[in-house]
C-alpha atoms as a PDB file:
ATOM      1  CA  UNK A   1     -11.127 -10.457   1.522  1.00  0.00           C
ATOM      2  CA  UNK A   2     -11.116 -10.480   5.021  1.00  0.00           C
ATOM      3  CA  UNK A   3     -14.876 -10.729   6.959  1.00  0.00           C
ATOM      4  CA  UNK A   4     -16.012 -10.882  10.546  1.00  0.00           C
ATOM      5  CA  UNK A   5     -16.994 -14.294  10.462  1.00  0.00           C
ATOM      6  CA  UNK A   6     -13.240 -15.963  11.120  1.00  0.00           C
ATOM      7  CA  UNK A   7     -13.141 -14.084  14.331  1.00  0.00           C
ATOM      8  CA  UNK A   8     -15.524 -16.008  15.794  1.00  0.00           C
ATOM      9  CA  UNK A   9     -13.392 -18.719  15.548  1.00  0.00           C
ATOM     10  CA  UNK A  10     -10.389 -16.935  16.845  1.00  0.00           C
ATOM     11  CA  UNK A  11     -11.832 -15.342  19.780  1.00  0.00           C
ATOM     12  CA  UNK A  12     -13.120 -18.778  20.784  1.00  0.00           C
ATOM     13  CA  UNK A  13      -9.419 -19.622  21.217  1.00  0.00           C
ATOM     14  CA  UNK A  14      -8.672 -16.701  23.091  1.00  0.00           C
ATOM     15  CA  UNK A  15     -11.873 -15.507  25.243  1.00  0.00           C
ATOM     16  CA  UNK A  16     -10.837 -18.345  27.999  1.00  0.00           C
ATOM     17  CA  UNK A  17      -7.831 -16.074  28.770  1.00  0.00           C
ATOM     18  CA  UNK A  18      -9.533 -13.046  29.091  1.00  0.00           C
ATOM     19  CA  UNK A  19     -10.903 -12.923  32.246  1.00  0.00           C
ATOM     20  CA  UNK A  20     -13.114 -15.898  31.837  1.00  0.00           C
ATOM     21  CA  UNK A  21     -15.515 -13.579  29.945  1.00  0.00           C
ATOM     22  CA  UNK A  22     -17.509 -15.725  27.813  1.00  0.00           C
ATOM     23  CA  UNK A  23     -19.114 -15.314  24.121  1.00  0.00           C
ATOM     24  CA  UNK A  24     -20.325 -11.705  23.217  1.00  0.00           C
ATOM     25  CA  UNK A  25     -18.206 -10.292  26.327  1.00  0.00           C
ATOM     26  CA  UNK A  26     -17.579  -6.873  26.114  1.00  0.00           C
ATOM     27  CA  UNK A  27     -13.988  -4.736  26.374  1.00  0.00           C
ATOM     28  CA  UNK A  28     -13.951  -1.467  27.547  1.00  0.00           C
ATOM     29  CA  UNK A  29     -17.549  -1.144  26.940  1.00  0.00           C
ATOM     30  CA  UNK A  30     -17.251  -2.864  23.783  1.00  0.00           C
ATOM     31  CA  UNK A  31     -17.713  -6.192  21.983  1.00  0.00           C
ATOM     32  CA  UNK A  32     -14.757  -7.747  22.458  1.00  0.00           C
ATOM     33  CA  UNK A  33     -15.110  -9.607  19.288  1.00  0.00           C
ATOM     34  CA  UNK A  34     -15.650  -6.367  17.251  1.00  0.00           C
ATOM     35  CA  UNK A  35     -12.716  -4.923  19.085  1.00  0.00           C
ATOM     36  CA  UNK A  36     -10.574  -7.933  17.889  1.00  0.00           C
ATOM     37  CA  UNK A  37     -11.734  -7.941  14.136  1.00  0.00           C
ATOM     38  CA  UNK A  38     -10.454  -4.022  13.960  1.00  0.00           C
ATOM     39  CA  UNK A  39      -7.429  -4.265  15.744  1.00  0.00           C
ATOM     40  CA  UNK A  40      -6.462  -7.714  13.643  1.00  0.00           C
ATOM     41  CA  UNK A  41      -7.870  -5.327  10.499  1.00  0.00           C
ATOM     42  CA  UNK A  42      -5.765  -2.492  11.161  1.00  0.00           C
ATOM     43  CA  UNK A  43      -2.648  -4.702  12.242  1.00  0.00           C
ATOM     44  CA  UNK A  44      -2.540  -6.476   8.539  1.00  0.00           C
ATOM     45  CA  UNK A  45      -3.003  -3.079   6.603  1.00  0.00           C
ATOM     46  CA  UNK A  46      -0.199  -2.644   4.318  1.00  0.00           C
ATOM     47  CA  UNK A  47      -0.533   1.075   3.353  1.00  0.00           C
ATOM     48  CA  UNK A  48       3.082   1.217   1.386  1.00  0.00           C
ATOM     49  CA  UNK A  49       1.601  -1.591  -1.182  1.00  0.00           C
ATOM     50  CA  UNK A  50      -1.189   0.918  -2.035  1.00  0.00           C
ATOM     51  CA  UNK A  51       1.232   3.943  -3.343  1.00  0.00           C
ATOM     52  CA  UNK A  52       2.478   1.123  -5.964  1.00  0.00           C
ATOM     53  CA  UNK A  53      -0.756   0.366  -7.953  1.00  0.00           C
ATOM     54  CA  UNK A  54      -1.480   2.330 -11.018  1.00  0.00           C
ATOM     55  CA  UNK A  55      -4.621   4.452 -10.043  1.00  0.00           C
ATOM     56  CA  UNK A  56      -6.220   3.779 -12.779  1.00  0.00           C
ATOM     57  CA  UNK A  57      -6.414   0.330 -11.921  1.00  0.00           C
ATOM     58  CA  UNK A  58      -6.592   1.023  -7.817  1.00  0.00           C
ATOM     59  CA  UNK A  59      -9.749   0.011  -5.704  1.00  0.00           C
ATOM     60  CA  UNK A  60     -10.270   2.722  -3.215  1.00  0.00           C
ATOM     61  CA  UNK A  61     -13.895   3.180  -1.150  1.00  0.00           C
ATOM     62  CA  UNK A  62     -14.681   6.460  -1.575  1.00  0.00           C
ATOM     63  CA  UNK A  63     -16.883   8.251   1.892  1.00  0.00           C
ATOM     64  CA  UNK A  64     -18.467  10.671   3.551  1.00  0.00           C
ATOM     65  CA  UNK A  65     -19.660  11.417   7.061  1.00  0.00           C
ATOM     66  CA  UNK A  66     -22.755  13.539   8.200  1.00  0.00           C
ATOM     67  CA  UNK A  67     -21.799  15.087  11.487  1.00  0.00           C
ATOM     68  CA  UNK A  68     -23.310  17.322  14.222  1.00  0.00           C
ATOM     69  CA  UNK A  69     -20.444  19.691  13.973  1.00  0.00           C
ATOM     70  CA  UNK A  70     -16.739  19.683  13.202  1.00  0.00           C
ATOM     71  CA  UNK A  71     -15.053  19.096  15.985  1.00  0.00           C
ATOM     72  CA  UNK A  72     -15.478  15.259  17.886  1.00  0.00           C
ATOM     73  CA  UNK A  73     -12.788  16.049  20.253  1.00  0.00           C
ATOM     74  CA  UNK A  74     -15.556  18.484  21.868  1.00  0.00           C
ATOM     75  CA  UNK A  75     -18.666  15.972  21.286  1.00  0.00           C
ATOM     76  CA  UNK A  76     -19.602  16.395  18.037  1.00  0.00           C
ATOM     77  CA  UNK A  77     -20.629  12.816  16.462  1.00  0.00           C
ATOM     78  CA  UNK A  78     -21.359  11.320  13.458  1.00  0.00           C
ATOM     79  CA  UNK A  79     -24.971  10.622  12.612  1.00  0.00           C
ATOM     80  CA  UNK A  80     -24.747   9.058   8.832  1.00  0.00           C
ATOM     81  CA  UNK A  81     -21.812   7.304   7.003  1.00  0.00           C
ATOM     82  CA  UNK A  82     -22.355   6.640   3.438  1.00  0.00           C
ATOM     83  CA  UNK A  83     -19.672   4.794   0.787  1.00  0.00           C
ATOM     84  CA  UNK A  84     -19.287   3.051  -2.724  1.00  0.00           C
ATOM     85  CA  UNK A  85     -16.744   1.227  -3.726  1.00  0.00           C
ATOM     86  CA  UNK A  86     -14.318   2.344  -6.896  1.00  0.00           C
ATOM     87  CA  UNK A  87     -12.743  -0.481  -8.800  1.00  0.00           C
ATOM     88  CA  UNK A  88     -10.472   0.392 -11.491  1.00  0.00           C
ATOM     89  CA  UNK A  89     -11.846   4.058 -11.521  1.00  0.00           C
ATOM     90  CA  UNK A  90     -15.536   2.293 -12.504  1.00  0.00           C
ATOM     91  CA  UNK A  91     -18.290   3.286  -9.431  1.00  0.00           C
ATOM     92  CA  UNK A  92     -19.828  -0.220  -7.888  1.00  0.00           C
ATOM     93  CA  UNK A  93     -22.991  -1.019  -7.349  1.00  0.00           C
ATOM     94  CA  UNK A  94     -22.997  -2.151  -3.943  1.00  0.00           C
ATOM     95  CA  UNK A  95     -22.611   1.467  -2.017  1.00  0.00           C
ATOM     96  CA  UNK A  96     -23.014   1.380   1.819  1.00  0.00           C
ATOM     97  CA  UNK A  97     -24.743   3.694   4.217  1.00  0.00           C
ATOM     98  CA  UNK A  98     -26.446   3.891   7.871  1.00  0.00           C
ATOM     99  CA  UNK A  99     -27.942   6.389   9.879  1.00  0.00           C
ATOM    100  CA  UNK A 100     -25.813   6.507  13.660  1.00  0.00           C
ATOM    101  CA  UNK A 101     -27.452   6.603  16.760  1.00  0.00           C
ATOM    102  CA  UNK A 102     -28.227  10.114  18.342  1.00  0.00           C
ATOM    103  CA  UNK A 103     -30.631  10.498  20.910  1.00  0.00           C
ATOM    104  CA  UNK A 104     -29.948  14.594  21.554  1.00  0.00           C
ATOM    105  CA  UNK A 105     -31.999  17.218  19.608  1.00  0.00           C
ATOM    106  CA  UNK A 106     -29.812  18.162  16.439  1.00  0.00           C
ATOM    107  CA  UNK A 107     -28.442  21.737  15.981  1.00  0.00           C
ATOM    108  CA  UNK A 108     -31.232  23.272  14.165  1.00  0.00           C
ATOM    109  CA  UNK A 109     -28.670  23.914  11.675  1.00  0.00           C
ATOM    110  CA  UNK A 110     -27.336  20.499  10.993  1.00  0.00           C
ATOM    111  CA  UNK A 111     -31.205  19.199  10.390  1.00  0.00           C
ATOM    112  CA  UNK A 112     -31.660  21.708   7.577  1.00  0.00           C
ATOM    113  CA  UNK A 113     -28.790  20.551   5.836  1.00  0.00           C
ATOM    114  CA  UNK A 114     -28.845  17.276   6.097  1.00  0.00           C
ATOM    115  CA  UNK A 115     -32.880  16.661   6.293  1.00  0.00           C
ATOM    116  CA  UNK A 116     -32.312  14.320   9.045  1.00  0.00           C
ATOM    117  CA  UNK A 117     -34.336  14.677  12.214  1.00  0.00           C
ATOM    118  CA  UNK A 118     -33.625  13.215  16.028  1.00  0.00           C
ATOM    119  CA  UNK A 119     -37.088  10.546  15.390  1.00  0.00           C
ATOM    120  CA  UNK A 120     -35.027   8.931  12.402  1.00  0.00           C
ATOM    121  CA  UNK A 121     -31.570   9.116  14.311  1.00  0.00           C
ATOM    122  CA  UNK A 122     -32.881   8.275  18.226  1.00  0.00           C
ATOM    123  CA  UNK A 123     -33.481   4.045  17.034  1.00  0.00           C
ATOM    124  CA  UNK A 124     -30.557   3.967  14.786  1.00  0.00           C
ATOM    125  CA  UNK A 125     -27.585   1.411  14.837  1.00  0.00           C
ATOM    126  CA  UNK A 126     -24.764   2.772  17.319  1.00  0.00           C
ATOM    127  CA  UNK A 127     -22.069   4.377  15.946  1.00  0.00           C
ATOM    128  CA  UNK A 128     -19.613   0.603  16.991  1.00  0.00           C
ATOM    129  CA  UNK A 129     -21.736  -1.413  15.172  1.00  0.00           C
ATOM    130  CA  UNK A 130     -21.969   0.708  12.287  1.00  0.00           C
ATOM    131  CA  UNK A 131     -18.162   1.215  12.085  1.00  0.00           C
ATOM    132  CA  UNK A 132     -17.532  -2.392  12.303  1.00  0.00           C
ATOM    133  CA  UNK A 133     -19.798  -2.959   9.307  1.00  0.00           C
ATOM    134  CA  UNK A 134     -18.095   0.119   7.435  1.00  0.00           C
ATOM    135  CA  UNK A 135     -14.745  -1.407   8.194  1.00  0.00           C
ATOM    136  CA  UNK A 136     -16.226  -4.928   6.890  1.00  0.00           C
ATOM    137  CA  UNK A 137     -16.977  -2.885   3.788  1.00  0.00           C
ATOM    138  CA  UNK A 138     -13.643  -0.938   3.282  1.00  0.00           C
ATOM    139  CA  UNK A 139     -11.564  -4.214   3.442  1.00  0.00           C
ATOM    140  CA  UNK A 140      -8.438  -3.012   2.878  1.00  0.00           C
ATOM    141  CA  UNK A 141      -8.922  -0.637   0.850  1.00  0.00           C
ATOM    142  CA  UNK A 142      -7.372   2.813   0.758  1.00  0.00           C
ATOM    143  CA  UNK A 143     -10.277   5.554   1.830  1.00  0.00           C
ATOM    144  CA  UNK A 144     -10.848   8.996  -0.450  1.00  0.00           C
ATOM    145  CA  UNK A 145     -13.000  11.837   0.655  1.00  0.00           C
ATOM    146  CA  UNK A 146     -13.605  15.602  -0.591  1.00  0.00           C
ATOM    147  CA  UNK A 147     -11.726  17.337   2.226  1.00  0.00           C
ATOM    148  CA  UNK A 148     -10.820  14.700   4.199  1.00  0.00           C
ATOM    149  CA  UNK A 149      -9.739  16.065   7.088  1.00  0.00           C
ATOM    150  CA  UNK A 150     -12.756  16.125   8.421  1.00  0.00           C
ATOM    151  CA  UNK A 151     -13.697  12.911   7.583  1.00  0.00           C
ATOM    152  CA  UNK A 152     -10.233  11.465   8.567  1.00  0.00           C
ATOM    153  CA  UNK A 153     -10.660  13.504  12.361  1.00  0.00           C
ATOM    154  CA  UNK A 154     -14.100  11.861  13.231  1.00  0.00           C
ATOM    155  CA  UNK A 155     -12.771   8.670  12.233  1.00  0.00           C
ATOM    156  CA  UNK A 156      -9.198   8.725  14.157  1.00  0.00           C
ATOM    157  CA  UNK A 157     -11.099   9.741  17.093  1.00  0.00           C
ATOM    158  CA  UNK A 158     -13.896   7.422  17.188  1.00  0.00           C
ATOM    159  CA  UNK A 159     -11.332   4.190  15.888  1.00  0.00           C
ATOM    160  CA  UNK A 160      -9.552   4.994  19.178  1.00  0.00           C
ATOM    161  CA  UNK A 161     -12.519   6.183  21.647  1.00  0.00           C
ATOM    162  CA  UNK A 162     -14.690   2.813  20.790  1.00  0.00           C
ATOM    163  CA  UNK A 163     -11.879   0.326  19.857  1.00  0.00           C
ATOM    164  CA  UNK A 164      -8.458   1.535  21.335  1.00  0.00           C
ATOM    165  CA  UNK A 165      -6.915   1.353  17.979  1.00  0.00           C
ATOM    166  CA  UNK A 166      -5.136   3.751  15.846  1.00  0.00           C
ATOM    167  CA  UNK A 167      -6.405   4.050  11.961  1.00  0.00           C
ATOM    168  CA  UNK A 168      -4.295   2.723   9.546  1.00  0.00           C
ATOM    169  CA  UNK A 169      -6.056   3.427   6.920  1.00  0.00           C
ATOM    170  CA  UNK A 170      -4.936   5.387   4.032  1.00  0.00           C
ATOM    171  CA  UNK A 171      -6.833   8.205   3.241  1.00  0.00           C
ATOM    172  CA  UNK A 172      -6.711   9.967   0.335  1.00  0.00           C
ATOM    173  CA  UNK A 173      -8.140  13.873  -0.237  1.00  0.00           C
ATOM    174  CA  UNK A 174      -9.405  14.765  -3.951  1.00  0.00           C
ATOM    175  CA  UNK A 175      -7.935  18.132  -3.372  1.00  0.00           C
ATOM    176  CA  UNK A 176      -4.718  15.966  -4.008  1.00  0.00           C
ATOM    177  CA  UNK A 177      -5.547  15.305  -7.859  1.00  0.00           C
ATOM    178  CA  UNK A 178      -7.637  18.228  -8.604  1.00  0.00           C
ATOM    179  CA  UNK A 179      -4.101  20.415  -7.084  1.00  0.00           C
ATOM    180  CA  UNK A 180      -2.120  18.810  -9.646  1.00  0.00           C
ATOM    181  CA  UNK A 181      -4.372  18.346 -12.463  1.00  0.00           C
ATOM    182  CA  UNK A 182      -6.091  21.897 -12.166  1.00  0.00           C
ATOM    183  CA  UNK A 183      -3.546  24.057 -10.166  1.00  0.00           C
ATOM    184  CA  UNK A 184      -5.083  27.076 -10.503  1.00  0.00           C
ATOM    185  CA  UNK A 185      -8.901  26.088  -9.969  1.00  0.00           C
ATOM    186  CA  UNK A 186      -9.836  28.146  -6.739  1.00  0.00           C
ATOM    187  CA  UNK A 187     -12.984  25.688  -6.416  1.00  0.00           C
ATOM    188  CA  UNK A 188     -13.530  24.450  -3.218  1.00  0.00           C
ATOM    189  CA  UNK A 189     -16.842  23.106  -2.731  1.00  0.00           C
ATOM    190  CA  UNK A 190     -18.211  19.842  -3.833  1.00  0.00           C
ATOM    191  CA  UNK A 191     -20.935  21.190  -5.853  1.00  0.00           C
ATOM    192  CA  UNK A 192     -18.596  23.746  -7.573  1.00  0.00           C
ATOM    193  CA  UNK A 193     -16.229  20.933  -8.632  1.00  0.00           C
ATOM    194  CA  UNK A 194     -19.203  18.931  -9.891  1.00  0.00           C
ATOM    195  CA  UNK A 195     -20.330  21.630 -11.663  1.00  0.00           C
ATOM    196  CA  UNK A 196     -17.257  22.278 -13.198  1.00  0.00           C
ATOM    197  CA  UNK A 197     -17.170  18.972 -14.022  1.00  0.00           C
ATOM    198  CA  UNK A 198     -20.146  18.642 -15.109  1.00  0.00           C
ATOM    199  CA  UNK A 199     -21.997  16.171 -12.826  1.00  0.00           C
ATOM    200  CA  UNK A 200     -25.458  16.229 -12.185  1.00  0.00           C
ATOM    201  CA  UNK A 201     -26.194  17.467  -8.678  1.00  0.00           C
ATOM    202  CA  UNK A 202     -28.120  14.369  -6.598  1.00  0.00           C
ATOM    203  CA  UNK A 203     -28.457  14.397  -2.716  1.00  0.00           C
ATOM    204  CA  UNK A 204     -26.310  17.448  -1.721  1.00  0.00           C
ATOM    205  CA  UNK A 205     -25.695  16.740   1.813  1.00  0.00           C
ATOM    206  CA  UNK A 206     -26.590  13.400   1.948  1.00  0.00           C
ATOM    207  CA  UNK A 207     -23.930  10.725   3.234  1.00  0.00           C
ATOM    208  CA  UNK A 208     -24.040   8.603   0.480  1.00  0.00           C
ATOM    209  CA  UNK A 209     -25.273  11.415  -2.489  1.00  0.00           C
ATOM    210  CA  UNK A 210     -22.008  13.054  -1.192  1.00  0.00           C
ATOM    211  CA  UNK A 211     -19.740   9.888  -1.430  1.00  0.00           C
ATOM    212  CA  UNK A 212     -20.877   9.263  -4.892  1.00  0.00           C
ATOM    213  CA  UNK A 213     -20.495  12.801  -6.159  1.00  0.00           C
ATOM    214  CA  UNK A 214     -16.746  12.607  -4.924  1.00  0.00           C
ATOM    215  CA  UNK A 215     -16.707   9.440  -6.211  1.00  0.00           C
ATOM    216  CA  UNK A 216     -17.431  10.547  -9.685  1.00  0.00           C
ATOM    217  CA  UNK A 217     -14.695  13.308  -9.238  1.00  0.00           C
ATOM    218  CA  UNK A 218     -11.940  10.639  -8.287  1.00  0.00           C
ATOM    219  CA  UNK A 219     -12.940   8.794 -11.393  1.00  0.00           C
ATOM    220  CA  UNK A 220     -12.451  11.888 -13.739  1.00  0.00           C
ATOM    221  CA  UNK A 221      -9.239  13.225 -11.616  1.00  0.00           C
ATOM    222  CA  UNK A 222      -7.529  10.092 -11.215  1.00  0.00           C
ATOM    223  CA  UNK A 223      -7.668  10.199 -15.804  1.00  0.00           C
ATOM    224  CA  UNK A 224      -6.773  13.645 -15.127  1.00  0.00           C
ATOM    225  CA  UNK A 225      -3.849  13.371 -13.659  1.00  0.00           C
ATOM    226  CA  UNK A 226      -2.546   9.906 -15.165  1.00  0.00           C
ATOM    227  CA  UNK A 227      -2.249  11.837 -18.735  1.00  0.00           C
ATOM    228  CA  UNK A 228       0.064  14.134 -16.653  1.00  0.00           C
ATOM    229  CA  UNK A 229       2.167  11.543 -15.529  1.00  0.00           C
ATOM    230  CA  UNK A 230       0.873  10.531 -12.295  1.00  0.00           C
ATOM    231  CA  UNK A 231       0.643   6.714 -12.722  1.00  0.00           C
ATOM    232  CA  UNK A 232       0.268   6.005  -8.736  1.00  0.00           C
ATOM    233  CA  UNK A 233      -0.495   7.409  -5.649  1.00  0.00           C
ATOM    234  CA  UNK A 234       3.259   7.756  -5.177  1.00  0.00           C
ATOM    235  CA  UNK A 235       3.579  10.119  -7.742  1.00  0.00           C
ATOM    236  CA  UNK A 236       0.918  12.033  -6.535  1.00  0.00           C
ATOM    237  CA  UNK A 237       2.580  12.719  -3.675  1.00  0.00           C
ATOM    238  CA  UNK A 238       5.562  13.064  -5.274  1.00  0.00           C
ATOM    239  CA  UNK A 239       3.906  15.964  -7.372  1.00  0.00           C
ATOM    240  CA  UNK A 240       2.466  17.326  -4.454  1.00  0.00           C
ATOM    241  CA  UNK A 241       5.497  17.699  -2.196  1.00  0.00           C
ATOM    242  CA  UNK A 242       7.283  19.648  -4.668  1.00  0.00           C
END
């Protein structure tokens, strides 16, 4: 397990040839030490080592993103990340979540949903510190989310706005399992898949009450489709692609 305390060692070694910038320098706005833990992160991910591991024995974090709209490319942002960790297909204990920084008045739309208001969001963590505790989370661990696309967009875009880096994370959709294990469910929505599922409803629209209802979904898909052959991720998209 890799953590952010090493780096401080390493960019002791290395801030002397940057400019002369001393400890807790920034680059490109950033902490240059944060910027250095992701890009060393991202540059020992082995994604093709992850389609090998039977899923019922795979450790994924499992996430979800509350987000002033849907598109970041035109300045929507993310204003909560929650995430628990699945070992094994068994839910952890140890779940992470943070409100992000936003000091703008919320669509009036987005605050009914999510119950979060600009007072609780205006003296929040910014949105690089709480990715670089995320990413301290995740490890390197393959990422799942219900519809992750837009999950996946928010996070591309903000990896390379704040640290110059492209994601190499893996990140897996639950459509993926729930296509092969259920191909002609028409459900879309999280709470329709619970209920079909039968999970109790908890903190609909809630970073973290989200991440562990598609946790619990992963958990009963990944059974779902292992008893129809799909040992690994590689099968999956093996299945998928045919």
């Amino acid at each position: 397990m890799m953590s952010f305390e090493p780096f401080i060692h390493f960019m002791r070694g290395i801030q002397g040839r940057l400019n002369n910038h001393g400890p807790g320098s920034v680059y490109g706005g950033q902490n240059y030490q944060h910027v250095a833990f992701l890009r060393q992160m991202q540059k020992e991910m082995k994604q093709d080592e992850v389609l090998h591991v039977p899923l019922l024995a795979l450790n994924v974090v499992v996430f979800d993103f509350e987000t002033t709209g849907f598109f970041p490319e035109k300045g929507d942002e993310i204003i909560s990340i929650g995430a628990v960790k699945v070992c094994g297909g068994k839910i952890q204990e140890d779940p992470f979540y943070s409100l992000v920084r936003y000091e703008h008045e919320l669509p009036p739309e987005i605050e009914i949903i999510t119950g979060l208001t600009r007072e609780q969001l205006k003296d929040a963590p910014m949105l690089s510190e709480v990715l670089i505790r995320f990413f301290n989370f995740t490890q390197h661990c393959p990422l799942v989310a219900h519809h992750a696309n837009h999950e996946k967009s928010f996070l591309q875009h903000a990896s390379w706005k704040l640290f110059r880096t492209h994601l190499q994370h893996r990140i897996v959709d639950t459509s993926f399992l729930y296509r092969i294990a259920e191909p002609n469910l028409k459900l879309v929505r999280l709470e329709d898949l619970c209920d079909h599922n039968e999970i109790s409803i908890v903190d609909r629209h809630h970073a973290l009450g989200d991440a562990k209802l598609t946790a619990q979904l992963w958990s009963i898909y990944i059974e779902k489709v292992n008893q129809l052959g799909c040992e690994t991720l590689r099968d999956v998209y093996h299945r998928l692609a045919r």
